[in-house]
C-alpha atoms as a PDB file:
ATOM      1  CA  UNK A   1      92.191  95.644 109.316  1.00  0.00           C
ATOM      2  CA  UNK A   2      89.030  93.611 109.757  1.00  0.00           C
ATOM      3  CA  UNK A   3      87.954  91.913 113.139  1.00  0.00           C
ATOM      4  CA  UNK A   4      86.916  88.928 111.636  1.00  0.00           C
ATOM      5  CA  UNK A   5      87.518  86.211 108.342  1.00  0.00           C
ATOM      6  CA  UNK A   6      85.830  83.270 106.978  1.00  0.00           C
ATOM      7  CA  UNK A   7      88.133  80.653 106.386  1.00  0.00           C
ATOM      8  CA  UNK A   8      87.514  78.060 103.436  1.00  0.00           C
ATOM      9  CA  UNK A   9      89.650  75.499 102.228  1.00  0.00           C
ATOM     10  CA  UNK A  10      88.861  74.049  98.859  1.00  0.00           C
ATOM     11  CA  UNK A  11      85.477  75.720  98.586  1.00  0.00           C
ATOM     12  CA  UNK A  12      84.604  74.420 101.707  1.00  0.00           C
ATOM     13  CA  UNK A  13      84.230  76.383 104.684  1.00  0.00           C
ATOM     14  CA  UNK A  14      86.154  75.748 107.398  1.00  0.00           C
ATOM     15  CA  UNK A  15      85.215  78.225 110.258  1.00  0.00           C
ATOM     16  CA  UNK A  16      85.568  81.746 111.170  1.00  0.00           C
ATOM     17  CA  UNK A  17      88.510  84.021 112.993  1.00  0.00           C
ATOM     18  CA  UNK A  18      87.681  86.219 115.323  1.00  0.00           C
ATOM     19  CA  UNK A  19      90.497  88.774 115.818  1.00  0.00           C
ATOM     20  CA  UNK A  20      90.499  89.147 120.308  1.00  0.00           C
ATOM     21  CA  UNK A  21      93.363  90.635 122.493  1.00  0.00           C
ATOM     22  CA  UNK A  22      95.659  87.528 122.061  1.00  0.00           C
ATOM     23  CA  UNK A  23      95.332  87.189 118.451  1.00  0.00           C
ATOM     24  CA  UNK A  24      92.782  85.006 116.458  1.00  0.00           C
ATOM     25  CA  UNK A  25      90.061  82.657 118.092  1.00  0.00           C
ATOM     26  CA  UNK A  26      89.226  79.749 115.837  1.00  0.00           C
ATOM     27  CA  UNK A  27      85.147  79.146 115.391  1.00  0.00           C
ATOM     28  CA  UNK A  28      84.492  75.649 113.461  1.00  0.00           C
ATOM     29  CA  UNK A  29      81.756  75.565 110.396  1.00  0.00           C
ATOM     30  CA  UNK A  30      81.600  72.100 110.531  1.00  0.00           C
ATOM     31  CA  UNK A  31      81.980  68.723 112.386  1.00  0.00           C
ATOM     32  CA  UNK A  32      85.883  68.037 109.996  1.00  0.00           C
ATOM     33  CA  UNK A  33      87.463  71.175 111.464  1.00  0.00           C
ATOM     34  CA  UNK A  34      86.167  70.941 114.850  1.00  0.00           C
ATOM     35  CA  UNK A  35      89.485  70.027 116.323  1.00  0.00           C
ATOM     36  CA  UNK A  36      90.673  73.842 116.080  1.00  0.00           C
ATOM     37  CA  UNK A  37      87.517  75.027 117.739  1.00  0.00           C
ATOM     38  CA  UNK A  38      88.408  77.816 120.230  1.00  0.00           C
ATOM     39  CA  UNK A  39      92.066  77.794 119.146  1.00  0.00           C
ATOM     40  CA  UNK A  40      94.153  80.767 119.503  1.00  0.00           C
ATOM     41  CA  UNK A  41      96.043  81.783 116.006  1.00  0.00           C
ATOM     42  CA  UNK A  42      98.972  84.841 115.175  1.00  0.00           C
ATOM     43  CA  UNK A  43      97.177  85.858 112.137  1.00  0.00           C
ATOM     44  CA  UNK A  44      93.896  84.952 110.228  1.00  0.00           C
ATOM     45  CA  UNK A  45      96.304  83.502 107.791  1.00  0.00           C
ATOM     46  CA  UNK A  46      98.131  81.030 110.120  1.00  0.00           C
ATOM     47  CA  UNK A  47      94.612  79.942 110.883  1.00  0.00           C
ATOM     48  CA  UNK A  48      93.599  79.078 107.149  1.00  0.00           C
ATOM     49  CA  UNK A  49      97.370  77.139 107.150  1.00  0.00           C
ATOM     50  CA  UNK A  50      96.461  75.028 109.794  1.00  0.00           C
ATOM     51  CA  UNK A  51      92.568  74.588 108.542  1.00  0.00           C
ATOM     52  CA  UNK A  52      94.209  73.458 105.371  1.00  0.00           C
ATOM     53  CA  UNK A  53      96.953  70.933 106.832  1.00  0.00           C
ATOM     54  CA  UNK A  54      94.106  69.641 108.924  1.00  0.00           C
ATOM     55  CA  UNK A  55      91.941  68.719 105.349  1.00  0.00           C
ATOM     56  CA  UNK A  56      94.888  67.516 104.009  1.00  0.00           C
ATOM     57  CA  UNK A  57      95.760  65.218 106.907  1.00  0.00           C
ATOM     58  CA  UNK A  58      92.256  63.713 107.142  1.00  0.00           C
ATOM     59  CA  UNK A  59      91.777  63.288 103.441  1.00  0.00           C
ATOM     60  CA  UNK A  60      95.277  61.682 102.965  1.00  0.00           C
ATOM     61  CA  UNK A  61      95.118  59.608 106.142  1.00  0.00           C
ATOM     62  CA  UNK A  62      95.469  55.577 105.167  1.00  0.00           C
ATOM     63  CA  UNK A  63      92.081  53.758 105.541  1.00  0.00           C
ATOM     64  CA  UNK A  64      92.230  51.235 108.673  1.00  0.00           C
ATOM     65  CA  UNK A  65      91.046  47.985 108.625  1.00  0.00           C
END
């Protein structure tokens, strides 16, 4: 098993996961996935889940006026 996995979510990377004791710290690529910077994940796949629901929330988020 490898200690570490880039994460990309529609060609677009999202961070790396850094396997530690606890599980799987969350480092950000860019500014959009910052919110799960430092964030502890199960499994390098959970992590990619939750990068991916993150896209999806911002891109599908109604425009405010």
């Amino acid at each position: 098993m490898s200690d570490s996995y880039i994460i990309e979510v529609s060609s677009e990377p999202a961070g790396i996961v850094v396997r530690d004791k606890a599980g799987f710290r969350f480092f950000a690529a860019t500014h959009r996935f910052n919110p799960l910077e430092g964030r502890l994940f199960r499994s390098a796949r959970e992590a990619e889940r939750v990068a991916r629901e993150l896209m999806t929330s911002k891109t599908t988020a109604p425009a405010t006026t």
